[in-house]
PDB file of N, CA and C in Angstrom:
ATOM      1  N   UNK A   1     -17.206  -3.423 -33.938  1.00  0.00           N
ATOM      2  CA  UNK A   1     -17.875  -2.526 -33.018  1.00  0.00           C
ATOM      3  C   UNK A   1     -17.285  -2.637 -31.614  1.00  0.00           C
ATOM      4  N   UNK A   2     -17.359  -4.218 -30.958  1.00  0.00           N
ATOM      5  CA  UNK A   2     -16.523  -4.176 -29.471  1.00  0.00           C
ATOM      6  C   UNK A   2     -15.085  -3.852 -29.598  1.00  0.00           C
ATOM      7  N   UNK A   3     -14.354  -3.303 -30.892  1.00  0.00           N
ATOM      8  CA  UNK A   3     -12.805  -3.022 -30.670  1.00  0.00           C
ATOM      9  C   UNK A   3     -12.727  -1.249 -30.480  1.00  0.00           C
ATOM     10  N   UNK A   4     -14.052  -0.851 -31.078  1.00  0.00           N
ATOM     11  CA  UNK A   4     -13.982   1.112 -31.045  1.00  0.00           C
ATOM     12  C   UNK A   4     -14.721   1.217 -29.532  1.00  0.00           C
ATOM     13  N   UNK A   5     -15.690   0.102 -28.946  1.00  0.00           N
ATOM     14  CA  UNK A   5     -15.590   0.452 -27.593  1.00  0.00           C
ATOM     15  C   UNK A   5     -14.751   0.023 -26.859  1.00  0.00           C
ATOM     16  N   UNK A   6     -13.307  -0.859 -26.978  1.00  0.00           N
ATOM     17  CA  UNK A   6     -12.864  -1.003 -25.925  1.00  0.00           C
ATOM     18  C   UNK A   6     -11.434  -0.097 -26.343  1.00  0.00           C
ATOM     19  N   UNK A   7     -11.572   1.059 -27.472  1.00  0.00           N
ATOM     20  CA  UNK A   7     -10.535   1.944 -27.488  1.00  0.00           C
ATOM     21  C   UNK A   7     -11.542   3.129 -26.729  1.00  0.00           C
ATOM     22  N   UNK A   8     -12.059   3.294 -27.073  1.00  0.00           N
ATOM     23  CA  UNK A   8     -12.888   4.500 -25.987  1.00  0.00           C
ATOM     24  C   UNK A   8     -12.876   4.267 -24.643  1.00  0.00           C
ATOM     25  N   UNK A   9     -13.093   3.029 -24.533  1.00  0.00           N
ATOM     26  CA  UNK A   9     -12.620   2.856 -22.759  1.00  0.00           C
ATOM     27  C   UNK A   9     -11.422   3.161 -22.267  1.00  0.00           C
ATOM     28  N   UNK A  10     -10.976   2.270 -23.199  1.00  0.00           N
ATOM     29  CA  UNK A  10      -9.180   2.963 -22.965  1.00  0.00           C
ATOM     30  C   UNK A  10      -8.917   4.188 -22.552  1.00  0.00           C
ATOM     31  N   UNK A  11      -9.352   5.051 -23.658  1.00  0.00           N
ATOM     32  CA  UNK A  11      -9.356   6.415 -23.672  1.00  0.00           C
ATOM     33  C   UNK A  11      -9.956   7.406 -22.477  1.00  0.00           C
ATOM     34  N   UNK A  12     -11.381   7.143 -22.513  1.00  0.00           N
ATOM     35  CA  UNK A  12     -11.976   7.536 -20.981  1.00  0.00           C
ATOM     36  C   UNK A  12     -11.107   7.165 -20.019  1.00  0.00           C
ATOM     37  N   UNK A  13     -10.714   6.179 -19.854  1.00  0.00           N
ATOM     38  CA  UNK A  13     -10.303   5.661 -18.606  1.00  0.00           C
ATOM     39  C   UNK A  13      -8.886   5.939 -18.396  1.00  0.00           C
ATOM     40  N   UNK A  14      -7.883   6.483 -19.132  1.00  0.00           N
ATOM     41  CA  UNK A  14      -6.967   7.418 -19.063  1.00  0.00           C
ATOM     42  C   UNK A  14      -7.519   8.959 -18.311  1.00  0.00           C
ATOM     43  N   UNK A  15      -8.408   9.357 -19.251  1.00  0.00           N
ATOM     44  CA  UNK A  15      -8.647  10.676 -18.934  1.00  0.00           C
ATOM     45  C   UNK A  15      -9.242  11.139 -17.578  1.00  0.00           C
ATOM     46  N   UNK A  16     -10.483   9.759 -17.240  1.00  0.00           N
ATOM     47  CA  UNK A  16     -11.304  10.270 -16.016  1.00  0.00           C
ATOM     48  C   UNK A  16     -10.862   9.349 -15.196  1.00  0.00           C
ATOM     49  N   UNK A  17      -9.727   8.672 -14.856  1.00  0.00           N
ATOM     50  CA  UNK A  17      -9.441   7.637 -14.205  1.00  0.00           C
ATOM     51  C   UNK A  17      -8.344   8.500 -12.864  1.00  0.00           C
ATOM     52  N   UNK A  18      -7.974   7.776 -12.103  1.00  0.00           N
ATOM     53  CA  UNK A  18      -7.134   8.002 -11.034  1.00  0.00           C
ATOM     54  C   UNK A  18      -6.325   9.065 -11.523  1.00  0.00           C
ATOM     55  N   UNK A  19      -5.673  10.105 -11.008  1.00  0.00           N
ATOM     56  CA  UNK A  19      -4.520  11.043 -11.515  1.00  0.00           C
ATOM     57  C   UNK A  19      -3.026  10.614 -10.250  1.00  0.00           C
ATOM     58  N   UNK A  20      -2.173  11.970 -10.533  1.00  0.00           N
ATOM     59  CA  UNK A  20      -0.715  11.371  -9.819  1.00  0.00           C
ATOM     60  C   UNK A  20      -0.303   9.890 -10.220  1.00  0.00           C
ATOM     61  N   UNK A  21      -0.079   9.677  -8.405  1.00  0.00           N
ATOM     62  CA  UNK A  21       0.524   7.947  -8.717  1.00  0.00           C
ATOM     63  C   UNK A  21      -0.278   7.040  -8.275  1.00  0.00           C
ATOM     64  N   UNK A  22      -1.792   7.557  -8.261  1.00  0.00           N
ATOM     65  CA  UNK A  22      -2.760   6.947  -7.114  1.00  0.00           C
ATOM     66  C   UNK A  22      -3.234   5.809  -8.297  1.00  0.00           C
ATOM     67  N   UNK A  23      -3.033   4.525  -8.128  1.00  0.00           N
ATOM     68  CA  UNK A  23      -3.570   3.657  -9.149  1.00  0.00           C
ATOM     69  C   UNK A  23      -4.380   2.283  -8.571  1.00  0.00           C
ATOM     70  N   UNK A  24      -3.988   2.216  -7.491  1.00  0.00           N
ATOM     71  CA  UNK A  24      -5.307   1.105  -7.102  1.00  0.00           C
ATOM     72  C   UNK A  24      -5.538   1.251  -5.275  1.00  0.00           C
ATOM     73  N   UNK A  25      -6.436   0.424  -5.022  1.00  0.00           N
ATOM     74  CA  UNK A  25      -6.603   0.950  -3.432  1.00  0.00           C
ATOM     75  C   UNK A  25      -6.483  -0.731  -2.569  1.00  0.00           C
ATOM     76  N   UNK A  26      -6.522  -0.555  -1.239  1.00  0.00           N
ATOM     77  CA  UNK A  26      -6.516  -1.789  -0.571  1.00  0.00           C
ATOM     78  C   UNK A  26      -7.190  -0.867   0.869  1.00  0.00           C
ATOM     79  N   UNK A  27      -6.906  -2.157   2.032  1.00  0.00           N
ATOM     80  CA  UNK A  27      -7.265  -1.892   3.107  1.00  0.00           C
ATOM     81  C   UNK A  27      -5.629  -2.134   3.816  1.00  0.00           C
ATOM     82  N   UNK A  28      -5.356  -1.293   4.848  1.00  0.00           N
ATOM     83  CA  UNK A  28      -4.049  -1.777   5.400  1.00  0.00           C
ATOM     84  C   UNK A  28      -4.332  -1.189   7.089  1.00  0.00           C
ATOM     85  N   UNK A  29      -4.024  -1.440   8.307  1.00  0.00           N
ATOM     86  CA  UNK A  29      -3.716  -1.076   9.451  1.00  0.00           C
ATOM     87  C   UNK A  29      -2.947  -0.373   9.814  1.00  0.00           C
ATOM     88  N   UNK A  30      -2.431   0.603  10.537  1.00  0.00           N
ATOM     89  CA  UNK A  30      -1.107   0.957  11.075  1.00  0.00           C
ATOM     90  C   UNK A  30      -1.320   0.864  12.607  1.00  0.00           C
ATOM     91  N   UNK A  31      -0.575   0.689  13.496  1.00  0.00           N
ATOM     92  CA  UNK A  31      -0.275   1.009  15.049  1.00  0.00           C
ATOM     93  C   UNK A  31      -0.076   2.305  15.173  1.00  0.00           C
ATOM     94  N   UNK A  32      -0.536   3.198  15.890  1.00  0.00           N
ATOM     95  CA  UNK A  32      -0.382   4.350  16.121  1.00  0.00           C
ATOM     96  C   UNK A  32      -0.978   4.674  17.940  1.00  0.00           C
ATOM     97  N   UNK A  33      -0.345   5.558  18.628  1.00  0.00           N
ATOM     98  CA  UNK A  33      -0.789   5.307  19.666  1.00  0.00           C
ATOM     99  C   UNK A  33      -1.706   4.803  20.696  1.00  0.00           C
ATOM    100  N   UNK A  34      -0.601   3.431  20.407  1.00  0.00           N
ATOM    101  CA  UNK A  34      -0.874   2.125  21.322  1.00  0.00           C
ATOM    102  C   UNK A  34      -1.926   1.334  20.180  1.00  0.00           C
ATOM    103  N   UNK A  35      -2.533   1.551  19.556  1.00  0.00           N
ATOM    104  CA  UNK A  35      -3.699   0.767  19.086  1.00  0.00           C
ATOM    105  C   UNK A  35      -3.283   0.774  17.828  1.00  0.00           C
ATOM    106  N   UNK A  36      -4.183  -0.017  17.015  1.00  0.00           N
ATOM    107  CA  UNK A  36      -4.191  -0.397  15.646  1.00  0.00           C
ATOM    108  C   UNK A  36      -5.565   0.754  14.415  1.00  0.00           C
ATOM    109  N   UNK A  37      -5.763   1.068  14.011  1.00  0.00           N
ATOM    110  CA  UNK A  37      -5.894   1.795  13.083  1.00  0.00           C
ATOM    111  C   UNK A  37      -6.317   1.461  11.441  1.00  0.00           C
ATOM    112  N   UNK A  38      -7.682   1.173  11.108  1.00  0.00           N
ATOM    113  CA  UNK A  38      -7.569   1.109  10.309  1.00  0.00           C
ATOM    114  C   UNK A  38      -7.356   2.278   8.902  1.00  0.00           C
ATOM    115  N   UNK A  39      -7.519   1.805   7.419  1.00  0.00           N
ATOM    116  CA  UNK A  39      -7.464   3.125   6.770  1.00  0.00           C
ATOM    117  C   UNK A  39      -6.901   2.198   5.194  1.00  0.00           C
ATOM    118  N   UNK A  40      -7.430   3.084   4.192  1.00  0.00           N
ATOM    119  CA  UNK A  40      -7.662   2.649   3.122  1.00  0.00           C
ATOM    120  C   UNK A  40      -5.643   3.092   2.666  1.00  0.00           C
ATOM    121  N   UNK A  41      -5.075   1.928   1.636  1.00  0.00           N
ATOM    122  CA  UNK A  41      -4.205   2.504   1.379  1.00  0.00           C
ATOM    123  C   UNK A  41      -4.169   2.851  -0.597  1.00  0.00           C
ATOM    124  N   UNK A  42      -3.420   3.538  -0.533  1.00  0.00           N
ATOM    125  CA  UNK A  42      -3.452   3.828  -2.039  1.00  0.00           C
ATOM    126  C   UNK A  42      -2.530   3.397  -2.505  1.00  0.00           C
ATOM    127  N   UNK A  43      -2.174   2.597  -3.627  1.00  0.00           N
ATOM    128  CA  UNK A  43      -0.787   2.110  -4.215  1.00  0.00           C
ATOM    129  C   UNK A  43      -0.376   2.807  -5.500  1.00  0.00           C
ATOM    130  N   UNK A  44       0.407   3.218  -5.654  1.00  0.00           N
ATOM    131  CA  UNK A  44       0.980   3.892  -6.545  1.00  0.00           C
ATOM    132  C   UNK A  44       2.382   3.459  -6.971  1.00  0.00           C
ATOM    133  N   UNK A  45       3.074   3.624  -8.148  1.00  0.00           N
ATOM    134  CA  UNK A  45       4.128   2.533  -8.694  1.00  0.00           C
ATOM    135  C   UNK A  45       4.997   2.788  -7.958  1.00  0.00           C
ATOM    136  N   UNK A  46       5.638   4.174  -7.167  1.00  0.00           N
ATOM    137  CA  UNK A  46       7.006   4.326  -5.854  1.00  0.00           C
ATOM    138  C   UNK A  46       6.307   4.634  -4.800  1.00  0.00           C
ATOM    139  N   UNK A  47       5.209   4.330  -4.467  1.00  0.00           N
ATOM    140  CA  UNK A  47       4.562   4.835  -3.024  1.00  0.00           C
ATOM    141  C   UNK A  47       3.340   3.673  -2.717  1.00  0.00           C
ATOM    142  N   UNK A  48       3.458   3.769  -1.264  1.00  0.00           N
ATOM    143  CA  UNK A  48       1.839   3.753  -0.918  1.00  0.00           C
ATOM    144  C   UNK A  48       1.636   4.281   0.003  1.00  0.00           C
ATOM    145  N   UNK A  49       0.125   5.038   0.200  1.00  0.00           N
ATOM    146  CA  UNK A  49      -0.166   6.108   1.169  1.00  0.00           C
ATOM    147  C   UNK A  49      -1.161   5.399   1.536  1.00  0.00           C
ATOM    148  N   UNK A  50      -1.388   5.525   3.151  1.00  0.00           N
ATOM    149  CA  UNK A  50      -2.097   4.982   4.440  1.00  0.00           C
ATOM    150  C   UNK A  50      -3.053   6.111   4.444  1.00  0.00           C
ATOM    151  N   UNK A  51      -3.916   5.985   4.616  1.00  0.00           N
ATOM    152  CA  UNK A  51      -5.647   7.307   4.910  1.00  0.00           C
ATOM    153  C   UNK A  51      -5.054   8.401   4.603  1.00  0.00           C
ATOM    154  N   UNK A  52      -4.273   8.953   3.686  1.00  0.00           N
ATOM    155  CA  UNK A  52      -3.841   9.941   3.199  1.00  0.00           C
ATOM    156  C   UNK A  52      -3.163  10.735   4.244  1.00  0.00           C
ATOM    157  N   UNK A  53      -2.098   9.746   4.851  1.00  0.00           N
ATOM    158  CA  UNK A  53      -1.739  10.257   6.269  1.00  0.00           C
ATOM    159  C   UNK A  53      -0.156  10.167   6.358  1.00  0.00           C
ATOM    160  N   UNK A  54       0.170   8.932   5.799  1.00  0.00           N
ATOM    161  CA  UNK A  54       1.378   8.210   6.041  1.00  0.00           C
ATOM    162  C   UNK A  54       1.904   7.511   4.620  1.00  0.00           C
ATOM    163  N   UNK A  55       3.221   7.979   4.298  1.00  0.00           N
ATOM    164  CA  UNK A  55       4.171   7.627   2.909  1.00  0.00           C
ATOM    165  C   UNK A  55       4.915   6.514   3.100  1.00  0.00           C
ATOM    166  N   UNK A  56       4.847   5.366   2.562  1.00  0.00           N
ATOM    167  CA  UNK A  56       5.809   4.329   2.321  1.00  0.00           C
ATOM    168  C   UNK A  56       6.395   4.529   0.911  1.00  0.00           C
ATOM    169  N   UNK A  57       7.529   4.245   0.568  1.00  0.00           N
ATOM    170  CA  UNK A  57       8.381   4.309  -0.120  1.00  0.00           C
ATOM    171  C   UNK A  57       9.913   4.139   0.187  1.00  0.00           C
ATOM    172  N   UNK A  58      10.455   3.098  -0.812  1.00  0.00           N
ATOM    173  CA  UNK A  58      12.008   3.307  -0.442  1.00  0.00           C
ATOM    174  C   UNK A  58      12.774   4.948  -0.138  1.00  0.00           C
ATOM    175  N   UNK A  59      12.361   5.573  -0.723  1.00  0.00           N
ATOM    176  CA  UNK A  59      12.715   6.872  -0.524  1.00  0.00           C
ATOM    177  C   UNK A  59      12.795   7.429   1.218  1.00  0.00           C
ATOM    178  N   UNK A  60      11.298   7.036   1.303  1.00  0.00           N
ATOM    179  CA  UNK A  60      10.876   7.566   2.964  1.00  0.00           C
ATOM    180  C   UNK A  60      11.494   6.277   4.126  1.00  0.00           C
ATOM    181  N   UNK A  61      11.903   5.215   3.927  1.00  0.00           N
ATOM    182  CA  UNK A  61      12.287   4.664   4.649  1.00  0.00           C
ATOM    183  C   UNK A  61      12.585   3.028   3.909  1.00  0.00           C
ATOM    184  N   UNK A  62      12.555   2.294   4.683  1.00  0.00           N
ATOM    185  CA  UNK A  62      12.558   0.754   4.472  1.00  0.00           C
ATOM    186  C   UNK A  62      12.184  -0.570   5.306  1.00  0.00           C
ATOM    187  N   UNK A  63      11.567  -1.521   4.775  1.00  0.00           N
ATOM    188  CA  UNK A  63      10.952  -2.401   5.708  1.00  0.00           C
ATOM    189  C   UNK A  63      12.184  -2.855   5.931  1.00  0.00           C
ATOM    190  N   UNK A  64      12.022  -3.367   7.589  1.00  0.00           N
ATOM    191  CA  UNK A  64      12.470  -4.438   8.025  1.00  0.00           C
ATOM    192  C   UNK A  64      12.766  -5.624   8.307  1.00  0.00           C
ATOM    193  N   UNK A  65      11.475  -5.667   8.797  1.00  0.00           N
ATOM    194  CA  UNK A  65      11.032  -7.035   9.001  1.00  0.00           C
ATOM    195  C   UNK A  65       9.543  -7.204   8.296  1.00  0.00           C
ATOM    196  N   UNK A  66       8.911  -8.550   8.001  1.00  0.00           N
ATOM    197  CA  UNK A  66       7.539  -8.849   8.071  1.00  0.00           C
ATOM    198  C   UNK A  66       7.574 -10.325   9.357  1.00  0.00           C
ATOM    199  N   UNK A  67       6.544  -9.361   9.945  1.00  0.00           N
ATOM    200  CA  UNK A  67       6.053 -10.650  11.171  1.00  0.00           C
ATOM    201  C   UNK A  67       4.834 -10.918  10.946  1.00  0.00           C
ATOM    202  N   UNK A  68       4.200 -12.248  11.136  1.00  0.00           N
ATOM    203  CA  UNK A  68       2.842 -12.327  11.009  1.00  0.00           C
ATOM    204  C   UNK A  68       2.113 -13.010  12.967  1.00  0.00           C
ATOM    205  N   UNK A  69       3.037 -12.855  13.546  1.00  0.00           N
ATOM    206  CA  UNK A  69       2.405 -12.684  15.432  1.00  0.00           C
ATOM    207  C   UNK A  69       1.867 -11.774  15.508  1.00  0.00           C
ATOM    208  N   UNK A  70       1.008 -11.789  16.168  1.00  0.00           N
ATOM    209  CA  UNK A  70       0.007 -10.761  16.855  1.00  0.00           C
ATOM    210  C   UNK A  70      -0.711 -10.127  15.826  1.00  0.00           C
ATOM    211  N   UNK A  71      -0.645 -10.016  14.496  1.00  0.00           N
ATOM    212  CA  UNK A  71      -1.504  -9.053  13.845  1.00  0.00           C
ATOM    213  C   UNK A  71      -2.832  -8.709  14.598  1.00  0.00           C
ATOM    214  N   UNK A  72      -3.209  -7.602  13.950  1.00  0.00           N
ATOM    215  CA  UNK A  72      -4.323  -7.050  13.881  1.00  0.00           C
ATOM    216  C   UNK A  72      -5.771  -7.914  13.715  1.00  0.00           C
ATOM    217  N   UNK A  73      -5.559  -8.363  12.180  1.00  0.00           N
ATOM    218  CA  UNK A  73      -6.648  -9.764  11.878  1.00  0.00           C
ATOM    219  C   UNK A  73      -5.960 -10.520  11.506  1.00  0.00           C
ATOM    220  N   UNK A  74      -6.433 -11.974  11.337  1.00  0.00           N
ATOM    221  CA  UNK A  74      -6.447 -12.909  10.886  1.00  0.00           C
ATOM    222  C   UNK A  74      -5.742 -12.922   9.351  1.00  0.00           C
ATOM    223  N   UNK A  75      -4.856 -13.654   9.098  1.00  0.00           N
ATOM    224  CA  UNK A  75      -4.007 -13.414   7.592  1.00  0.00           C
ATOM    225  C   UNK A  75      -3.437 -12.283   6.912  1.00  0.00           C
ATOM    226  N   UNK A  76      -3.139 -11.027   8.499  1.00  0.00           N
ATOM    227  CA  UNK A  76      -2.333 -10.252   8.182  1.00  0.00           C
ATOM    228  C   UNK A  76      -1.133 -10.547   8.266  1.00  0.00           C
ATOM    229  N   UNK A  77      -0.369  -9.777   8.069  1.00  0.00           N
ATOM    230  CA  UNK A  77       1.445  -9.574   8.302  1.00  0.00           C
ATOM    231  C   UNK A  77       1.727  -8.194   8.538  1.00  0.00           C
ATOM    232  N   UNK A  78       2.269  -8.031   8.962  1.00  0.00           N
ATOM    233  CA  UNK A  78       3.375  -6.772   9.787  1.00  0.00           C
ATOM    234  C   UNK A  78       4.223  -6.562   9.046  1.00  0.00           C
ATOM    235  N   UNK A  79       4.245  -5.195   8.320  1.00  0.00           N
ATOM    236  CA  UNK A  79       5.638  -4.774   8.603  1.00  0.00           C
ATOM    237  C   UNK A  79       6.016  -3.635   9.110  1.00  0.00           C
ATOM    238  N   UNK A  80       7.735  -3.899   9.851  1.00  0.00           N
ATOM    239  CA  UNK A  80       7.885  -3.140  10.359  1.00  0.00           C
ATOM    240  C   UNK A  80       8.999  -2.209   9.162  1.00  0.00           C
ATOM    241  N   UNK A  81       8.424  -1.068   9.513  1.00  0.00           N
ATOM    242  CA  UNK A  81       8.621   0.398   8.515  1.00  0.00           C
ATOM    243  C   UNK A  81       9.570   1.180   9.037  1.00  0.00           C
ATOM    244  N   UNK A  82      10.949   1.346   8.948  1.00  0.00           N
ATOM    245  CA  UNK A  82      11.781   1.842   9.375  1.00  0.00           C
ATOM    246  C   UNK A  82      12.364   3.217   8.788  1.00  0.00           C
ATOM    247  N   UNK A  83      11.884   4.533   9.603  1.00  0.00           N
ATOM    248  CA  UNK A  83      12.075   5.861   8.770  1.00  0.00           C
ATOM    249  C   UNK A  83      13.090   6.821   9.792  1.00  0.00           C
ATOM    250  N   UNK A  84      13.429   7.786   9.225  1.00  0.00           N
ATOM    251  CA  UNK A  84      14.724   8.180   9.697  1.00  0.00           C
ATOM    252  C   UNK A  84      14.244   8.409  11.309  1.00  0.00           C
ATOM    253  N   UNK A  85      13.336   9.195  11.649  1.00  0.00           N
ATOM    254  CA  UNK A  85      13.065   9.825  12.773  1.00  0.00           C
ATOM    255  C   UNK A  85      12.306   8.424  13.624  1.00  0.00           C
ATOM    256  N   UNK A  86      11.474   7.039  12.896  1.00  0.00           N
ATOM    257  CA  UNK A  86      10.376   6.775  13.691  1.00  0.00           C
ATOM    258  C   UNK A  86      10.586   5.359  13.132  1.00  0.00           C
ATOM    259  N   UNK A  87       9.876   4.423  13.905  1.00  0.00           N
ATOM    260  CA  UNK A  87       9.407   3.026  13.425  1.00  0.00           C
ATOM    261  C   UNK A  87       7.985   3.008  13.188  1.00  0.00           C
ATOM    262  N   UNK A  88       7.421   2.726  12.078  1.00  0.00           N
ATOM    263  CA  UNK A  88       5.875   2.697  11.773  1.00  0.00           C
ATOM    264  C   UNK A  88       5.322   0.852  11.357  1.00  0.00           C
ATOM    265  N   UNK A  89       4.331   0.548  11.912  1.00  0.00           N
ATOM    266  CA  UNK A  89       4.041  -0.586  11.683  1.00  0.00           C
ATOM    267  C   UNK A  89       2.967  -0.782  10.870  1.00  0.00           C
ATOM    268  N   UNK A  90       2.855  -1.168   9.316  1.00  0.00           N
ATOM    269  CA  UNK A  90       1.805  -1.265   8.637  1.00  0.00           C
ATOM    270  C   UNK A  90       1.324  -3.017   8.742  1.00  0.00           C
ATOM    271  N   UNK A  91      -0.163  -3.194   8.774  1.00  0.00           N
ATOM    272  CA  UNK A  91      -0.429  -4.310   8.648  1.00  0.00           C
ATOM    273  C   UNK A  91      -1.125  -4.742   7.362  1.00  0.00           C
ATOM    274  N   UNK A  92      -0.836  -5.674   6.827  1.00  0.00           N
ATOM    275  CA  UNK A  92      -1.553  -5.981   5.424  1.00  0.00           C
ATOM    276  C   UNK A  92      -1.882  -7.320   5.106  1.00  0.00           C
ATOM    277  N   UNK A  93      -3.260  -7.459   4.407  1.00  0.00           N
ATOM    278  CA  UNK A  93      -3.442  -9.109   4.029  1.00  0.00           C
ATOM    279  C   UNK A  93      -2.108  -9.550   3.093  1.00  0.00           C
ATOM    280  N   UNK A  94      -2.433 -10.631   3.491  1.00  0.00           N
ATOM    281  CA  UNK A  94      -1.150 -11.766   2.801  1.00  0.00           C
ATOM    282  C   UNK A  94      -0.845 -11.603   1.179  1.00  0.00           C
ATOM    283  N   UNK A  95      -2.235 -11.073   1.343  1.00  0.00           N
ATOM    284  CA  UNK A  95      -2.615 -11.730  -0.788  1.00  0.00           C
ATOM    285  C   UNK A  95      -1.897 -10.115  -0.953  1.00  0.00           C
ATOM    286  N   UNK A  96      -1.614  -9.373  -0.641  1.00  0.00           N
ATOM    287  CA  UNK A  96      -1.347  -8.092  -0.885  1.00  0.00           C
ATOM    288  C   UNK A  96      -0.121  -7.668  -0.755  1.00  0.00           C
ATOM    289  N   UNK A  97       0.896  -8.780  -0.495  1.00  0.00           N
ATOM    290  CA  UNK A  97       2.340  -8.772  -0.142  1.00  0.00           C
ATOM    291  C   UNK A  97       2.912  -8.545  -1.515  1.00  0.00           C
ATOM    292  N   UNK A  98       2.430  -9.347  -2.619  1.00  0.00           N
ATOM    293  CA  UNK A  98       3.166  -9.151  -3.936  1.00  0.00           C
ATOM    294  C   UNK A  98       2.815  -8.001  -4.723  1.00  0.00           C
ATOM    295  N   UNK A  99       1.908  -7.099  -4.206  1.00  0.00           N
ATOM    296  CA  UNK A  99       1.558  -5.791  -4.656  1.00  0.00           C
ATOM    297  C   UNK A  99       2.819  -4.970  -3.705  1.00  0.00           C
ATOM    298  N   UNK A 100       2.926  -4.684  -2.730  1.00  0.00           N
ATOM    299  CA  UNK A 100       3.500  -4.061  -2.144  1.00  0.00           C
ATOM    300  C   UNK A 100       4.966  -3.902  -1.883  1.00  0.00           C
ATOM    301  N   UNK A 101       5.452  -5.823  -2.599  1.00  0.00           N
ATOM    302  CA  UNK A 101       7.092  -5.751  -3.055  1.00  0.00           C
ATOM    303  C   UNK A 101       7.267  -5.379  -3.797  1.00  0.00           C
ATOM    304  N   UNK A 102       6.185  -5.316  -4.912  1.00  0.00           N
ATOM    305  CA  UNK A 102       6.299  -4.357  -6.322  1.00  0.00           C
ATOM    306  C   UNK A 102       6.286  -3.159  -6.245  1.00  0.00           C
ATOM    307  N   UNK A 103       6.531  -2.448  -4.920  1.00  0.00           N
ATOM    308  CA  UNK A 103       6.861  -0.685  -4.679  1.00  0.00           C
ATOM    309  C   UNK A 103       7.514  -0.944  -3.471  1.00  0.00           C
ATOM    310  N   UNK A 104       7.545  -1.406  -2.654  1.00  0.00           N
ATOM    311  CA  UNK A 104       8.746  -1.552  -1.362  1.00  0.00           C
ATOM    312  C   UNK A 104       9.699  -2.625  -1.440  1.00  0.00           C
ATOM    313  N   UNK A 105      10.756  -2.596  -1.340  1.00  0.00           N
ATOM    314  CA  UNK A 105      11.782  -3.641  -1.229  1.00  0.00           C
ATOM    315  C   UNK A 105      11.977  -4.174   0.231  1.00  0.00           C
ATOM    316  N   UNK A 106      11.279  -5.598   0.402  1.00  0.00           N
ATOM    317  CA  UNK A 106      10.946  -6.208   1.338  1.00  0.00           C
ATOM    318  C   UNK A 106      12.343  -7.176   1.315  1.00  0.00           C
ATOM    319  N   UNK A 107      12.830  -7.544   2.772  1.00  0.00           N
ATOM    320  CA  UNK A 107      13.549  -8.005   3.321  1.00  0.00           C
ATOM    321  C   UNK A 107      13.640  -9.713   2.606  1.00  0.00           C
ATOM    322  N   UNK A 108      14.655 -10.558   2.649  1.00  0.00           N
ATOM    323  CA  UNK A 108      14.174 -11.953   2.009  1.00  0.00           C
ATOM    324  C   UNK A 108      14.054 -12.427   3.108  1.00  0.00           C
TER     325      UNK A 108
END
């Protein structure tokens, strides 16, 4: 009986679950004039999108650096987001770095 409900879950949860590339969520910061900014980000397997505002992806640019001075809060890190036209600074908890090398190619 718990193996035909955890294929129906399966199943539901394909169907009514996240669509596109939107597959899990976090909290992340950006700097944006002069100040810091919060905003939910969405991770997706070649992207992550900032308050449905702002695209990270190797495609759209590439990190630079990660700094962890000055953050925003406490056990963030910085990175700095380097895109053709602009420098964008996302801030993110620590624990959330190995999610985010797994779609951005972070500097060693």
């Amino acid at each position: 009986m718990s193996v035909l409900f955890e294929i129906l879950g399966s199943v539901l949860g394909e169907a009514f679950g996240p669509s596109d590339e939107v597959h899990q969520r976090g909290d992340g910061d950006v700097f944006l004039d002069g100040e810091w900014h919060e905003g939910e980000l969405f991770f997706g397997p070649t992207k992550i999108i900032w308050a449905e505002r702002i695209i990270f992806s190797d495609a759209e640019g590439r990190v630079e650096q990660i700094v962890d001075q000055d953050p925003p809060h406490p056990n963030f890190v910085v990175l700095r987001f380097r895109r053709p036209s602009d420098v964008v600074l996302l801030a993110v908890h620590r624990r959330e770095l190995k999610r985010v090398g797994a779609i951005l190619t972070l500097p060693l």
